[in-house]
N, C-alpha and C. Protein backbone atom coordinates (compact mmCIF):
# COMPACT_ATOMS: atom_id res chain seq x y z
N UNK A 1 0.83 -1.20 0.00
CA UNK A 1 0.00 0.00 0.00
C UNK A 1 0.87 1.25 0.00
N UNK A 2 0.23 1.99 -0.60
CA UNK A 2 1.34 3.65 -0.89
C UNK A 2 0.15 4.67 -0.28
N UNK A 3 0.61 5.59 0.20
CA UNK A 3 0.20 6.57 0.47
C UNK A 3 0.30 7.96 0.19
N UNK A 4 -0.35 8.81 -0.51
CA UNK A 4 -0.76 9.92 -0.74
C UNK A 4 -1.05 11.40 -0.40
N UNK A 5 -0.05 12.69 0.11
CA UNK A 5 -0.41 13.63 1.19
C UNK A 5 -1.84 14.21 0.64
N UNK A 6 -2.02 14.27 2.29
CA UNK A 6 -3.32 14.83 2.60
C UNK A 6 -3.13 16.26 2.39
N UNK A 7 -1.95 16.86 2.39
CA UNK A 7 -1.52 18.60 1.53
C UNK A 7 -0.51 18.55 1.28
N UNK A 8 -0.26 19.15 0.44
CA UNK A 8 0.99 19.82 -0.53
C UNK A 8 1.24 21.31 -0.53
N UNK A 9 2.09 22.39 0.08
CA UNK A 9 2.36 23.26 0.09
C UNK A 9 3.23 23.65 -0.91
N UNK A 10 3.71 24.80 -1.75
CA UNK A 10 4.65 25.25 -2.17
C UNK A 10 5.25 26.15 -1.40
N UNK A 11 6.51 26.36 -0.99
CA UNK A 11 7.10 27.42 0.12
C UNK A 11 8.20 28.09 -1.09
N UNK A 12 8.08 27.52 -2.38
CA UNK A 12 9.68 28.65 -3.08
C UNK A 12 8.83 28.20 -4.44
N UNK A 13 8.26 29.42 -5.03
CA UNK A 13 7.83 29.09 -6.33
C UNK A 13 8.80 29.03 -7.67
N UNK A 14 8.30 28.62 -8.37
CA UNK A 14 9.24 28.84 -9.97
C UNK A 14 8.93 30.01 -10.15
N UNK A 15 10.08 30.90 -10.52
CA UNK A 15 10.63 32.22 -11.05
C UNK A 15 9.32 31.95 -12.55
N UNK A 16 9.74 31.38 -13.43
CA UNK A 16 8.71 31.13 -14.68
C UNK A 16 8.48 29.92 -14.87
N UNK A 17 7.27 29.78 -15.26
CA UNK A 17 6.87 28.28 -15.68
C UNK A 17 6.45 28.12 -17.17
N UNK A 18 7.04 29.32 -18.30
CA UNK A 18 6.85 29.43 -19.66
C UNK A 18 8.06 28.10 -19.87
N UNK A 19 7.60 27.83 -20.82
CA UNK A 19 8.11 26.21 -21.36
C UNK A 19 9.04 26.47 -22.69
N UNK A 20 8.83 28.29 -23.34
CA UNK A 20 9.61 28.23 -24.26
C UNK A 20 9.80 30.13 -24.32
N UNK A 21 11.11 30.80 -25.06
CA UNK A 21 10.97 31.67 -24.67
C UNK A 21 10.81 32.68 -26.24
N UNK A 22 10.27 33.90 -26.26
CA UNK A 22 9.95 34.79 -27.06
C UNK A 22 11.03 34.67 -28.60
N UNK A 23 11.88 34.28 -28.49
CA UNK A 23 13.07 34.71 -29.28
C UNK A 23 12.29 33.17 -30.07
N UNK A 24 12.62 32.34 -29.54
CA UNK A 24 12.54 30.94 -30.22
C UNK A 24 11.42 31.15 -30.79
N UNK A 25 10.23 31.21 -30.40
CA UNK A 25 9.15 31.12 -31.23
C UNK A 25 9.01 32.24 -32.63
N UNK A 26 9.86 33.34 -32.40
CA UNK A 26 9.73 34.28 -33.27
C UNK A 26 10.82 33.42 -34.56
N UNK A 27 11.68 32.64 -33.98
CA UNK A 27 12.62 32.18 -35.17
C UNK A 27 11.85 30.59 -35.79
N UNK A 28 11.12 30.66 -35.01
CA UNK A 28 10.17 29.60 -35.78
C UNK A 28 9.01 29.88 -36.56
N UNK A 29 8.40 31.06 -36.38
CA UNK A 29 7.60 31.76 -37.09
C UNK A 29 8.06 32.69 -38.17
N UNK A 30 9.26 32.76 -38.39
CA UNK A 30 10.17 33.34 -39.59
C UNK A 30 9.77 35.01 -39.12
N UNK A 31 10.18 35.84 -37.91
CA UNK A 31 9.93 36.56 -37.88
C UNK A 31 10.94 37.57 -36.94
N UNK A 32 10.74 38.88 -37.42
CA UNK A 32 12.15 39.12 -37.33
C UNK A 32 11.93 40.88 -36.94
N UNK A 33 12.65 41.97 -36.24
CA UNK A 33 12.59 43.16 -36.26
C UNK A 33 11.72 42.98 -34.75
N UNK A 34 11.48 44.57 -34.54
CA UNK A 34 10.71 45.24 -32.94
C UNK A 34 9.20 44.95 -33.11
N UNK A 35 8.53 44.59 -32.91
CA UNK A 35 6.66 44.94 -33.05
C UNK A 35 6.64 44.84 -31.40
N UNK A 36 6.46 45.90 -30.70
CA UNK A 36 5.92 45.77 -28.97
C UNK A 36 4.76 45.10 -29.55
N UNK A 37 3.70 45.12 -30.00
CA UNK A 37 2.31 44.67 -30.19
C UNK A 37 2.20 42.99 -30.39
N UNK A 38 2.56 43.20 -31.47
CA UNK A 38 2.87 41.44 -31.64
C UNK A 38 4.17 40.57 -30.99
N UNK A 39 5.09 41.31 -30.50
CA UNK A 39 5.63 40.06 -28.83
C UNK A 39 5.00 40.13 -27.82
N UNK A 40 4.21 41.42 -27.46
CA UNK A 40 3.35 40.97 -26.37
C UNK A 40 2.74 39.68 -27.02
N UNK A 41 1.82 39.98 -27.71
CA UNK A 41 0.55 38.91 -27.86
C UNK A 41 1.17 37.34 -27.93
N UNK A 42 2.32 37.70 -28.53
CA UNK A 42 3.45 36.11 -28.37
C UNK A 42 3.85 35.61 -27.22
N UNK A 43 4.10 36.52 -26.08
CA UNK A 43 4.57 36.22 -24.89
C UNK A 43 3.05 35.61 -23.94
N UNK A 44 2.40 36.42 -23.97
CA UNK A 44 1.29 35.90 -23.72
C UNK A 44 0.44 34.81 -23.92
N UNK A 45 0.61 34.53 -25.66
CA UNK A 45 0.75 33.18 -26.05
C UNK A 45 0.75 31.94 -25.47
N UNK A 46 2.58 32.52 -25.08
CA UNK A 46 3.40 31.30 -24.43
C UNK A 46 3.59 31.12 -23.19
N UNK A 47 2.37 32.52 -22.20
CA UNK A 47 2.20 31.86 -20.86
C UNK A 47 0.95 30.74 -21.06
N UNK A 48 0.32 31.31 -22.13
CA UNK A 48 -1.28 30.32 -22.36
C UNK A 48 -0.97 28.62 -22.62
N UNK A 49 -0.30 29.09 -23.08
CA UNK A 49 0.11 27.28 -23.93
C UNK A 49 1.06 26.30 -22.72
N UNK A 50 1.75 27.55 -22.18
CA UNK A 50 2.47 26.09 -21.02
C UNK A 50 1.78 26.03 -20.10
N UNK A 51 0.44 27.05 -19.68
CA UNK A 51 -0.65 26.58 -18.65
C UNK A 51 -1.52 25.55 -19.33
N UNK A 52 -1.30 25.75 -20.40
CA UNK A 52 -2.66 24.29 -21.04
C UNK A 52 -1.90 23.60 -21.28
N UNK A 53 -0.64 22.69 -21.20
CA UNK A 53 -0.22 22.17 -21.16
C UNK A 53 -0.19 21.09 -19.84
N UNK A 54 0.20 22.05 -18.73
CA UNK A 54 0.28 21.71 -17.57
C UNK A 54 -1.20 21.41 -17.05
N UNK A 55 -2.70 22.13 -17.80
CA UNK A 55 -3.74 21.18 -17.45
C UNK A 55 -4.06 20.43 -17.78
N UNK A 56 -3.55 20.01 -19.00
CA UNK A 56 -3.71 18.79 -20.12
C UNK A 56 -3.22 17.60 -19.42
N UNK A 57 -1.53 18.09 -18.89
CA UNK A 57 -1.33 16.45 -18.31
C UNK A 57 -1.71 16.32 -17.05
N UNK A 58 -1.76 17.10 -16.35
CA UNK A 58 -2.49 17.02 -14.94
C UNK A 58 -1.33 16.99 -13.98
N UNK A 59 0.04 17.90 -14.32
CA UNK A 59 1.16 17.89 -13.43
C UNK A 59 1.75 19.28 -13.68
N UNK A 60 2.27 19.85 -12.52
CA UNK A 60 3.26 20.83 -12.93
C UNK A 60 4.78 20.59 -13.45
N UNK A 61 5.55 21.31 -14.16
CA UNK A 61 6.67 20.54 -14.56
C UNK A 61 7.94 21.90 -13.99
N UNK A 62 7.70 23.00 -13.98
CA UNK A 62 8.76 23.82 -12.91
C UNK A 62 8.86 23.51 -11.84
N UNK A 63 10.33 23.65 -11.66
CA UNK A 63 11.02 23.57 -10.29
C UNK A 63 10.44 24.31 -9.52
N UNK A 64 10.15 23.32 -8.17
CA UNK A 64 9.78 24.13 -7.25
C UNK A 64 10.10 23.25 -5.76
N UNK A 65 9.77 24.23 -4.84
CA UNK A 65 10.28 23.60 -3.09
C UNK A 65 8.81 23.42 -2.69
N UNK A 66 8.68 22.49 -2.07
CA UNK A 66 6.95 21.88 -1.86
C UNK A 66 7.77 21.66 -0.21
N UNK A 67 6.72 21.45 0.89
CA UNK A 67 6.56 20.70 1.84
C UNK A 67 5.23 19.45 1.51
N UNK A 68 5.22 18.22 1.59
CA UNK A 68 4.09 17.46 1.79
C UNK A 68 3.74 17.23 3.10
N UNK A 69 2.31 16.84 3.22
CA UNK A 69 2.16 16.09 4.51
C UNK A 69 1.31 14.95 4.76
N UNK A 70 1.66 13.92 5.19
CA UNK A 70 1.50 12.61 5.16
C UNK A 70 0.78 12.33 6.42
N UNK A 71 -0.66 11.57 7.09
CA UNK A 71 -0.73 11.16 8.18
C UNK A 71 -1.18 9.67 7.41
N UNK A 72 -0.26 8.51 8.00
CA UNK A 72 -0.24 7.53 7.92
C UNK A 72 -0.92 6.62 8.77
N UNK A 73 -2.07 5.55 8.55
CA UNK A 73 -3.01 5.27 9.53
C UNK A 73 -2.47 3.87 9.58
N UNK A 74 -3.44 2.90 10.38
CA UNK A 74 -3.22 1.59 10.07
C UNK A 74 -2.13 1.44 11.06
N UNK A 75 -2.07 -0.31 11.02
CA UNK A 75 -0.72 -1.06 11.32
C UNK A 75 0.42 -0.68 10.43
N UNK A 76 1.75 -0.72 11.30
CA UNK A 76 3.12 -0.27 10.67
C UNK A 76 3.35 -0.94 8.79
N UNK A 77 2.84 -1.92 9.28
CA UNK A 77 3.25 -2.52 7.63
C UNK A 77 2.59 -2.32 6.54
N UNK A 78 1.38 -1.72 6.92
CA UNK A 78 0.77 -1.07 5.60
C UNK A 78 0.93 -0.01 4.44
N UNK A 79 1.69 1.04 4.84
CA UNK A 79 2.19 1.88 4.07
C UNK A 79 4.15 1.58 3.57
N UNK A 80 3.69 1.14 2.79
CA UNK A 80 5.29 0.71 1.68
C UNK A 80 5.81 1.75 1.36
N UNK A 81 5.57 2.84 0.86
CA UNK A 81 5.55 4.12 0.59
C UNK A 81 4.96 5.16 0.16
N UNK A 82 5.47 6.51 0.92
CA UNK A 82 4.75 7.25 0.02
C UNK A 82 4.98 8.05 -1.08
N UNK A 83 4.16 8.39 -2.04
CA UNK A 83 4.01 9.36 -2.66
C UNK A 83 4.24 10.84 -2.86
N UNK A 84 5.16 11.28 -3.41
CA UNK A 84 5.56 12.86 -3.30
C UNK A 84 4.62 13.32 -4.07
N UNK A 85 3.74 14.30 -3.86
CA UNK A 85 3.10 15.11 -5.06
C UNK A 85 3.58 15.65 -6.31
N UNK A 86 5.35 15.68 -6.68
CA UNK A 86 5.74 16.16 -7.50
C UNK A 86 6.82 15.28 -7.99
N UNK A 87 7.13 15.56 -9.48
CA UNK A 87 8.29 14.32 -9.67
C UNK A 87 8.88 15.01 -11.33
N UNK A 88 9.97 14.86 -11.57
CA UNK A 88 11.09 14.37 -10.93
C UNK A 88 11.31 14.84 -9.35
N UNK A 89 11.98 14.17 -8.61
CA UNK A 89 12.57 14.89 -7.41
C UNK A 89 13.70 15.25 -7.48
N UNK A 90 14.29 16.17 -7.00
CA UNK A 90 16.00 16.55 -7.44
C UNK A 90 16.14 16.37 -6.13
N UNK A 91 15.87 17.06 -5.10
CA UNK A 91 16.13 16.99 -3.77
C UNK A 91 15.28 17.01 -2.54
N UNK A 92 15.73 16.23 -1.26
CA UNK A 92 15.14 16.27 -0.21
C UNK A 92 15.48 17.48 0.84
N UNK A 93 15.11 18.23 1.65
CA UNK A 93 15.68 18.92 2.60
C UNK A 93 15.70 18.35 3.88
N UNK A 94 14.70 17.83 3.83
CA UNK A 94 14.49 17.57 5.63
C UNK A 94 12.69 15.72 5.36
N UNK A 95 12.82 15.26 6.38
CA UNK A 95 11.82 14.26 6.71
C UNK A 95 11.85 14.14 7.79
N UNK A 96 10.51 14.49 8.45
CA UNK A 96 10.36 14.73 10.00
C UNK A 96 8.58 13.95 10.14
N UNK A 97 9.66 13.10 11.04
CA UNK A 97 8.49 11.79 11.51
C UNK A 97 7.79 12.28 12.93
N UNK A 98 6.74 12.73 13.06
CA UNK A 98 6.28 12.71 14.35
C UNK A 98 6.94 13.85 15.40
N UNK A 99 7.77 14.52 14.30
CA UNK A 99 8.56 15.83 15.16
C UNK A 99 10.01 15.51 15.18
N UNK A 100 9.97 14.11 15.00
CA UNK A 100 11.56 14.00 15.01
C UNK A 100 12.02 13.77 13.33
N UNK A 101 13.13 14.93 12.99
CA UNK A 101 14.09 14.68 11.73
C UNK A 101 14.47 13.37 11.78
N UNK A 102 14.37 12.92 10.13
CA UNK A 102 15.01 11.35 9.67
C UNK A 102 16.46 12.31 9.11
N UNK A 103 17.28 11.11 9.59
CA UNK A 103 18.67 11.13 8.33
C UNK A 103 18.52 10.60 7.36
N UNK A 104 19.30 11.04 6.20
CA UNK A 104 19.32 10.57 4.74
C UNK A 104 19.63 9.17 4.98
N UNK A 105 19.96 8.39 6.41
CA UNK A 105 20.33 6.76 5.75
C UNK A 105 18.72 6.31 6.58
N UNK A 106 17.71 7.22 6.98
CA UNK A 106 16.68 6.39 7.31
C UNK A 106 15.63 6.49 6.19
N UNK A 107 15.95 6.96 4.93
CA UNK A 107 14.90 6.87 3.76
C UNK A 107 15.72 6.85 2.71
N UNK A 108 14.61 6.33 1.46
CA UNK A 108 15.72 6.49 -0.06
C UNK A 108 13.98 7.01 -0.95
N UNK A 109 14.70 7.61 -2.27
CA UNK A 109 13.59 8.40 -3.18
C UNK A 109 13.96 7.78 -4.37
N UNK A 110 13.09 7.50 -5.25
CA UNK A 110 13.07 6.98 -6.70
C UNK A 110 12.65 8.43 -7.46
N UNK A 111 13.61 9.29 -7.50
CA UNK A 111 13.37 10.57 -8.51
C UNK A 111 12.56 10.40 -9.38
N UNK A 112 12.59 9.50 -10.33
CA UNK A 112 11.12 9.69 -11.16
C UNK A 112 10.22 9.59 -11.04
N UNK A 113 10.06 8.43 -10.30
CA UNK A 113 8.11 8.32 -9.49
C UNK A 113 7.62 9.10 -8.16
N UNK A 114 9.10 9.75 -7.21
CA UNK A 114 8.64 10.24 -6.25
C UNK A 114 8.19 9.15 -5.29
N UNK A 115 8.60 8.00 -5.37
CA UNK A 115 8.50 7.36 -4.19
C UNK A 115 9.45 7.25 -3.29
N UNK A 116 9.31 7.43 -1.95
CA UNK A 116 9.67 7.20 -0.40
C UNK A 116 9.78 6.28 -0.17
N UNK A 117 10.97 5.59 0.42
CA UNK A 117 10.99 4.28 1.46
C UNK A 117 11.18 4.91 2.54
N UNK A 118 11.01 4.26 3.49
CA UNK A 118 11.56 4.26 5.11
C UNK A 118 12.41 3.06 4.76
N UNK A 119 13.82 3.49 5.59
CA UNK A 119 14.84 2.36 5.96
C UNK A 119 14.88 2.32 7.30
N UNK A 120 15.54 0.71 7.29
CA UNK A 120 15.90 0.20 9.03
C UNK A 120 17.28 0.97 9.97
N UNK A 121 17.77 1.76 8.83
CA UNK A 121 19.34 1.97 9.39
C UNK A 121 20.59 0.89 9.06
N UNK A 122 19.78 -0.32 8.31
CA UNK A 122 20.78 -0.94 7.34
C UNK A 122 20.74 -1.13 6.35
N UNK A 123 20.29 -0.24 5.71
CA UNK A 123 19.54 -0.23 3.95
C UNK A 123 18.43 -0.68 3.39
N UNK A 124 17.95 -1.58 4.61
CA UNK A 124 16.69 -2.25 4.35
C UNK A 124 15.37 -1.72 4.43
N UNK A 125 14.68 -1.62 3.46
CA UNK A 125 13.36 -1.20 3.46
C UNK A 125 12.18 -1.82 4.70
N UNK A 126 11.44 -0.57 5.12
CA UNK A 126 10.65 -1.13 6.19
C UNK A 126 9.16 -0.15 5.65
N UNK A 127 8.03 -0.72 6.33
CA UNK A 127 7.00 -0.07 6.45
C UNK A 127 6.94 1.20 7.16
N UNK A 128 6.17 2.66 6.66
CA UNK A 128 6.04 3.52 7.16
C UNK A 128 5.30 3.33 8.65
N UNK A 129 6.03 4.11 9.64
CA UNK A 129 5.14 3.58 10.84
C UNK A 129 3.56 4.85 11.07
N UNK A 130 3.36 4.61 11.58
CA UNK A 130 1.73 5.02 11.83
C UNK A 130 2.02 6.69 12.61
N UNK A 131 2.16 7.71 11.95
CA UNK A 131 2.64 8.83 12.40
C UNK A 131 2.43 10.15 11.19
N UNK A 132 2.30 10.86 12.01
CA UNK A 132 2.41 12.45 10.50
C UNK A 132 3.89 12.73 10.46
N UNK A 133 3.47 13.18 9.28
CA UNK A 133 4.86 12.89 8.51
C UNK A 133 5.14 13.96 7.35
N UNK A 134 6.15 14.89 7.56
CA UNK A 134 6.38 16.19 6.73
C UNK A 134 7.56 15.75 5.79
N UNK A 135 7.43 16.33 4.60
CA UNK A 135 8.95 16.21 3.70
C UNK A 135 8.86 17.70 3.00
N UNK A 136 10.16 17.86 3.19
CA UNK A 136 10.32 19.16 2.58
C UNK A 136 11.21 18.76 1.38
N UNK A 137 11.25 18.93 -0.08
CA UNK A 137 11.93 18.50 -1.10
C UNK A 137 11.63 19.46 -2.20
N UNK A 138 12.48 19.40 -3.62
CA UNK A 138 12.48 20.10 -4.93
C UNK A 138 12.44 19.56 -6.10
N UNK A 139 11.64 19.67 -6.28
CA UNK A 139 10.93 18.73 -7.46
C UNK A 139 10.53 19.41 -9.11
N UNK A 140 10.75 19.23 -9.93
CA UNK A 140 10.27 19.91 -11.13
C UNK A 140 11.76 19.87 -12.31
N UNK A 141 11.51 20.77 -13.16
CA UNK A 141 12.49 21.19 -14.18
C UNK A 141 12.74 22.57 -14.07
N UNK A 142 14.03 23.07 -14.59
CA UNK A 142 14.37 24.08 -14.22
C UNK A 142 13.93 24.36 -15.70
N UNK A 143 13.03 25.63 -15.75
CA UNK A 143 12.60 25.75 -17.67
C UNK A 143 14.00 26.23 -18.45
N UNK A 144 13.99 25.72 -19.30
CA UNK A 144 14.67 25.75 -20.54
C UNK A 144 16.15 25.45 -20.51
N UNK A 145 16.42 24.54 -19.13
CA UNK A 145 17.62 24.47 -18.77
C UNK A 145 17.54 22.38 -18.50
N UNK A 146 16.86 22.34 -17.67
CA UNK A 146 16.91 21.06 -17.67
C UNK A 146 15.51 20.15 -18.25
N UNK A 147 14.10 21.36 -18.83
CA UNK A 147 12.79 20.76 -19.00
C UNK A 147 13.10 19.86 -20.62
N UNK A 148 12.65 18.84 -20.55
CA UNK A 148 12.73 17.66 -21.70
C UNK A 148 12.69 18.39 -23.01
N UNK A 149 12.84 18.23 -24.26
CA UNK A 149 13.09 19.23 -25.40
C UNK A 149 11.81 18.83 -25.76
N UNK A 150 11.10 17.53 -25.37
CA UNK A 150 9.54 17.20 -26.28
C UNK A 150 8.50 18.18 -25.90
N UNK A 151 8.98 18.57 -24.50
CA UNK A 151 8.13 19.57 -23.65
C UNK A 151 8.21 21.11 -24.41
N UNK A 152 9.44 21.62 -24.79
CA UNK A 152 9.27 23.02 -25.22
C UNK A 152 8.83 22.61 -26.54
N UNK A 153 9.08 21.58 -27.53
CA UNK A 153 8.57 21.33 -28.65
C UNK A 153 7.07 21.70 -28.73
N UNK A 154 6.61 21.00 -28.11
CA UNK A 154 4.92 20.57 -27.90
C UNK A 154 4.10 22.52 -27.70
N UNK A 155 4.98 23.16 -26.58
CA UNK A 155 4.86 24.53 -26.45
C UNK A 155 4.72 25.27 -27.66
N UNK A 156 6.41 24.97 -28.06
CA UNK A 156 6.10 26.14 -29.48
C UNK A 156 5.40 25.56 -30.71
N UNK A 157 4.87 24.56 -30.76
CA UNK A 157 3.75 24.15 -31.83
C UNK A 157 2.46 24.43 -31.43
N UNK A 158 1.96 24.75 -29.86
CA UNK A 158 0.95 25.16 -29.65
C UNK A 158 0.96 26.58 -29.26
N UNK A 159 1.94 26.92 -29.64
CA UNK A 159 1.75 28.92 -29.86
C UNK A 159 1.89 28.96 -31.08
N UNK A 160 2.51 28.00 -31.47
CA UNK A 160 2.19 28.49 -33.40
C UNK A 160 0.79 28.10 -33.72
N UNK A 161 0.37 27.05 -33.53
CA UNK A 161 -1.14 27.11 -33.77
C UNK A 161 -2.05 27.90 -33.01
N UNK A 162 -1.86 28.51 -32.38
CA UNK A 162 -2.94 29.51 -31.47
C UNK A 162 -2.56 30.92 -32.71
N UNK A 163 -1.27 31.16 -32.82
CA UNK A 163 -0.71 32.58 -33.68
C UNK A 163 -1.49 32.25 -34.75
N UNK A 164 -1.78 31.27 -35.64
CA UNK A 164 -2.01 31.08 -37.12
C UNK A 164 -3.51 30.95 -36.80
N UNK A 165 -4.25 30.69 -36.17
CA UNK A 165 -5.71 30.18 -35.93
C UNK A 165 -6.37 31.27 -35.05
N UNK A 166 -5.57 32.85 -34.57
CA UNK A 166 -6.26 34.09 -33.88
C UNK A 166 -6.89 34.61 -35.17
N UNK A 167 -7.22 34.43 -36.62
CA UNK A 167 -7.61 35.45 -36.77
C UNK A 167 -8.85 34.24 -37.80
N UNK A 168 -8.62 33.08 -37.48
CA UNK A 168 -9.63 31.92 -37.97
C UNK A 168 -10.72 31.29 -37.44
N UNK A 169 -11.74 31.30 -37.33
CA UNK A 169 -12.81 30.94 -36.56
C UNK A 169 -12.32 29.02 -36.46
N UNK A 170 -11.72 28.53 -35.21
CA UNK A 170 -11.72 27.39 -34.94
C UNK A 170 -13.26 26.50 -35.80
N UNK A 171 -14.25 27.16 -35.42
CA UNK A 171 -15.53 25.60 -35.62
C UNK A 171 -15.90 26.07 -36.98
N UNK A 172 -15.21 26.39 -38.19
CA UNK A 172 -15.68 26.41 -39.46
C UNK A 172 -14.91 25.00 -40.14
N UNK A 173 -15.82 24.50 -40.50
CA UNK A 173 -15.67 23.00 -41.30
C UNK A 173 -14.80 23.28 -42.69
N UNK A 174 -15.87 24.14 -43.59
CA UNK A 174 -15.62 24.47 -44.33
C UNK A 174 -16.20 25.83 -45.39
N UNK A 175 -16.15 26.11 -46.35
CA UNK A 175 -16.67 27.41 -46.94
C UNK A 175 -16.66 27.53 -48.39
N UNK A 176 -17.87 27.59 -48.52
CA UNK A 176 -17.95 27.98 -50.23
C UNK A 176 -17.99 28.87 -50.80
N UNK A 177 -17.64 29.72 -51.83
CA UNK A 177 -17.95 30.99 -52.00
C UNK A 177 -18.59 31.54 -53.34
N UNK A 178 -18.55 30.86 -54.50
CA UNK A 178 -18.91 30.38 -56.00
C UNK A 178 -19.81 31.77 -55.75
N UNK A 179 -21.06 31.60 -55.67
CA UNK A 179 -22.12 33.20 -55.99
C UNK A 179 -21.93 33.49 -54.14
N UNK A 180 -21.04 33.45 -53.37
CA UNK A 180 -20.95 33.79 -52.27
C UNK A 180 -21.83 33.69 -51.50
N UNK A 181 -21.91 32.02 -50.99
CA UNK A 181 -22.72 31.53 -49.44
C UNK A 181 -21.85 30.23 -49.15
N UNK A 182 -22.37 29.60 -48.21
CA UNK A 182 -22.30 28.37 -47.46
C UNK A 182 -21.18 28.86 -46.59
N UNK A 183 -21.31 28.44 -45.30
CA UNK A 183 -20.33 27.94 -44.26
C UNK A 183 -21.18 27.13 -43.78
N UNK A 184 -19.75 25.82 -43.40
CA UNK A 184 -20.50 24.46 -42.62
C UNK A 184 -19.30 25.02 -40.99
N UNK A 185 -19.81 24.94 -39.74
CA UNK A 185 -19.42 24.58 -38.57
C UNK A 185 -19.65 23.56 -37.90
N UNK A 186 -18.32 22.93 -36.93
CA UNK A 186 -18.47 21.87 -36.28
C UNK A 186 -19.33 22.15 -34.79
N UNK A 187 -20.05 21.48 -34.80
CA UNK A 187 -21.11 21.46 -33.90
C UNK A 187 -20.25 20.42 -32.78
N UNK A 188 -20.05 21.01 -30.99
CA UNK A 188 -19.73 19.93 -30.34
C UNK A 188 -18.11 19.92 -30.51
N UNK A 189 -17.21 18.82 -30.45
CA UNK A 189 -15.79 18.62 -30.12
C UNK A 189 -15.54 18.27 -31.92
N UNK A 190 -14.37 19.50 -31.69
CA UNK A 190 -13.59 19.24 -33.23
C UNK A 190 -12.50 18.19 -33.26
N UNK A 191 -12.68 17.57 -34.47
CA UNK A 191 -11.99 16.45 -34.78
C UNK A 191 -10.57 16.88 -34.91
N UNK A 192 -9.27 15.54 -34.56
CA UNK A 192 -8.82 15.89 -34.20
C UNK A 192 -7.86 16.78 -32.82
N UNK A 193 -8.71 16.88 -32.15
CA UNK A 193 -8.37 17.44 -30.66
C UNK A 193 -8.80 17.30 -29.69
N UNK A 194 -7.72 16.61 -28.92
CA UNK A 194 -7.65 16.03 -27.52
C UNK A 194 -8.40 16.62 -26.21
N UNK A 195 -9.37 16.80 -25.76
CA UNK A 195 -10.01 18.20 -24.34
C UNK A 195 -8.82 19.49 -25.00
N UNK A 196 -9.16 19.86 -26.72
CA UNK A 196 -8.82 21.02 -26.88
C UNK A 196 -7.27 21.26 -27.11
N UNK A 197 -6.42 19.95 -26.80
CA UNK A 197 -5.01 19.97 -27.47
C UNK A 197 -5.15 19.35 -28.89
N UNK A 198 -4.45 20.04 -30.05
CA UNK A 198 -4.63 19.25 -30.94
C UNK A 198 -3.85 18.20 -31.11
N UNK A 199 -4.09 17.35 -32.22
CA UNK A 199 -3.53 15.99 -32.26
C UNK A 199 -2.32 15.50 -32.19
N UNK A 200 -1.39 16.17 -33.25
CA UNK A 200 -0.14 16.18 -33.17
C UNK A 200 0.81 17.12 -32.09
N UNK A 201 0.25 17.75 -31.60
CA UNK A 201 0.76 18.29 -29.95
C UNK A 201 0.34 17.41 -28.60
N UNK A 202 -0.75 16.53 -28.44
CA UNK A 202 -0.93 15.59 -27.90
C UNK A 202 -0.09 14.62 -28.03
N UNK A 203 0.30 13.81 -28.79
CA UNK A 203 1.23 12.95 -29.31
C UNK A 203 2.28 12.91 -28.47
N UNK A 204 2.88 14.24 -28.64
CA UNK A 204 4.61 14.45 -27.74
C UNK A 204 4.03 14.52 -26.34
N UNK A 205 2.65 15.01 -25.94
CA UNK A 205 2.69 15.14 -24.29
C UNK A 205 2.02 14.09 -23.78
N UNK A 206 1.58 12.65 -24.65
CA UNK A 206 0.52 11.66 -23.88
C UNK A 206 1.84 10.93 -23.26
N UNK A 207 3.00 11.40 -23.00
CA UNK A 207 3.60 10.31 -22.50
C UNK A 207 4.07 10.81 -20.70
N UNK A 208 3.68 12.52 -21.06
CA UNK A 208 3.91 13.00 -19.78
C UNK A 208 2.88 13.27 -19.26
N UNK A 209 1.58 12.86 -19.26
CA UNK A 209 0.15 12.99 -18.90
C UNK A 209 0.29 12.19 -17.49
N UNK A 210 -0.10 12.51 -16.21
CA UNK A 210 -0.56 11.76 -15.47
C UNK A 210 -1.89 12.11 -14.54
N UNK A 211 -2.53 10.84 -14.07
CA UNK A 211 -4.37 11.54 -14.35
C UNK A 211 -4.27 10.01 -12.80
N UNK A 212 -3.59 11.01 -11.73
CA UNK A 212 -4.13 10.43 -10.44
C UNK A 212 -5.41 10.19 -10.07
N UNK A 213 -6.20 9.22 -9.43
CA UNK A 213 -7.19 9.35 -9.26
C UNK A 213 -7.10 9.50 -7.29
């Protein structure tokens, strides 16, 4: 059995949690010279797209300093470990059982999943004992320094499609114009797109999606 905090604090936020930065997207959009008007609307963009990103997979991905807090019920042997709310983990600061600090040789962390052991004091894994239980640790990507390249990819293809599709009515199917009539619109969820990510930007992020229940 694993266990899950009952809260998650942030105590040191990410400086930015943009996933890609102004310059790049402008050299991907073949675009070049001063417009204040149009880098705002780009920058802005690209706070939009790494927040829908981050609701799409259902995780934050900037570095940040969290405290969790754990009250562990039950008999000692039931909780195997727990669960950090955030992952990768880069670092622990402190694990304080019941008021008393653990040393680094009374636990070990699996950085990618964010799982916790409790150790015996000889390397050996033991059950969490029945106690509240704080971890203070740093968890995330540092943007554009250590965040995965599929991650800023996925970003600047969904500010390029937001840039190319501001001045296009998303739910038009299609349009005729011969003696000038017909428009068909999609009625309901457009094909092609994921709760609103499109398809081929979904692709690169279904692998960093996670959907705790």
């Amino acid at each position: 059995m694993k266990a899950s905090p009952w809260k998650s604090t942030v105590t040191v936020q990410a400086v930015s949690k943009d996933m890609t930065v102004l310059a790049t997207v402008l050299a991907e959009l073949g675009l070049s010279g001063t417009d204040a008007a149009r880098d705002a609307l780009i920058v802005t963009l690209i706070h939009q797209a790494s927040a829908a990103i981050v609701g799409w997979c259902g995780r934050e991905f900037a570095a940040e300093t969290l405290v969790d807090e754990f009250r562990t019920s039950g008999e000692r042997s039931c909780i195997e470990a727990l669960i950090l709310s955030r992952r990768p983990v880069t670092a622990i600061s402190a694990v304080v059982e019941d008021g008393t600090a653990l040393s680094g040789a009374d636990y070990e962390v699996d950085p990618a999943t964010g799982f916790l052991w409790r150790l015996d004091g000889a390397d050996g894994r033991i059950a969490w004992a029945h106690a509240r239980i704080q971890v203070t640790y740093t968890a995330g990507y540092v943007m554009l320094t250590t965040l995965p390249q599929d991650l800023e990819r996925a970003c600047i293809d969904l500010v390029k499609h937001r840039w190319f599709a501001r001045a296009r009515d998303a739910t038009l199917k299609s349009r005729e114009v011969v003696d000038v009539g017909r428009e068909d619109y999609w009625v309901g969820g457009i094909p092609g797109q994921d709760g609103g990510m499109p398809a081929e930007i979904s692709v690169l992020l279904e692998p960093w999606r996670e959907l705790r229940v």
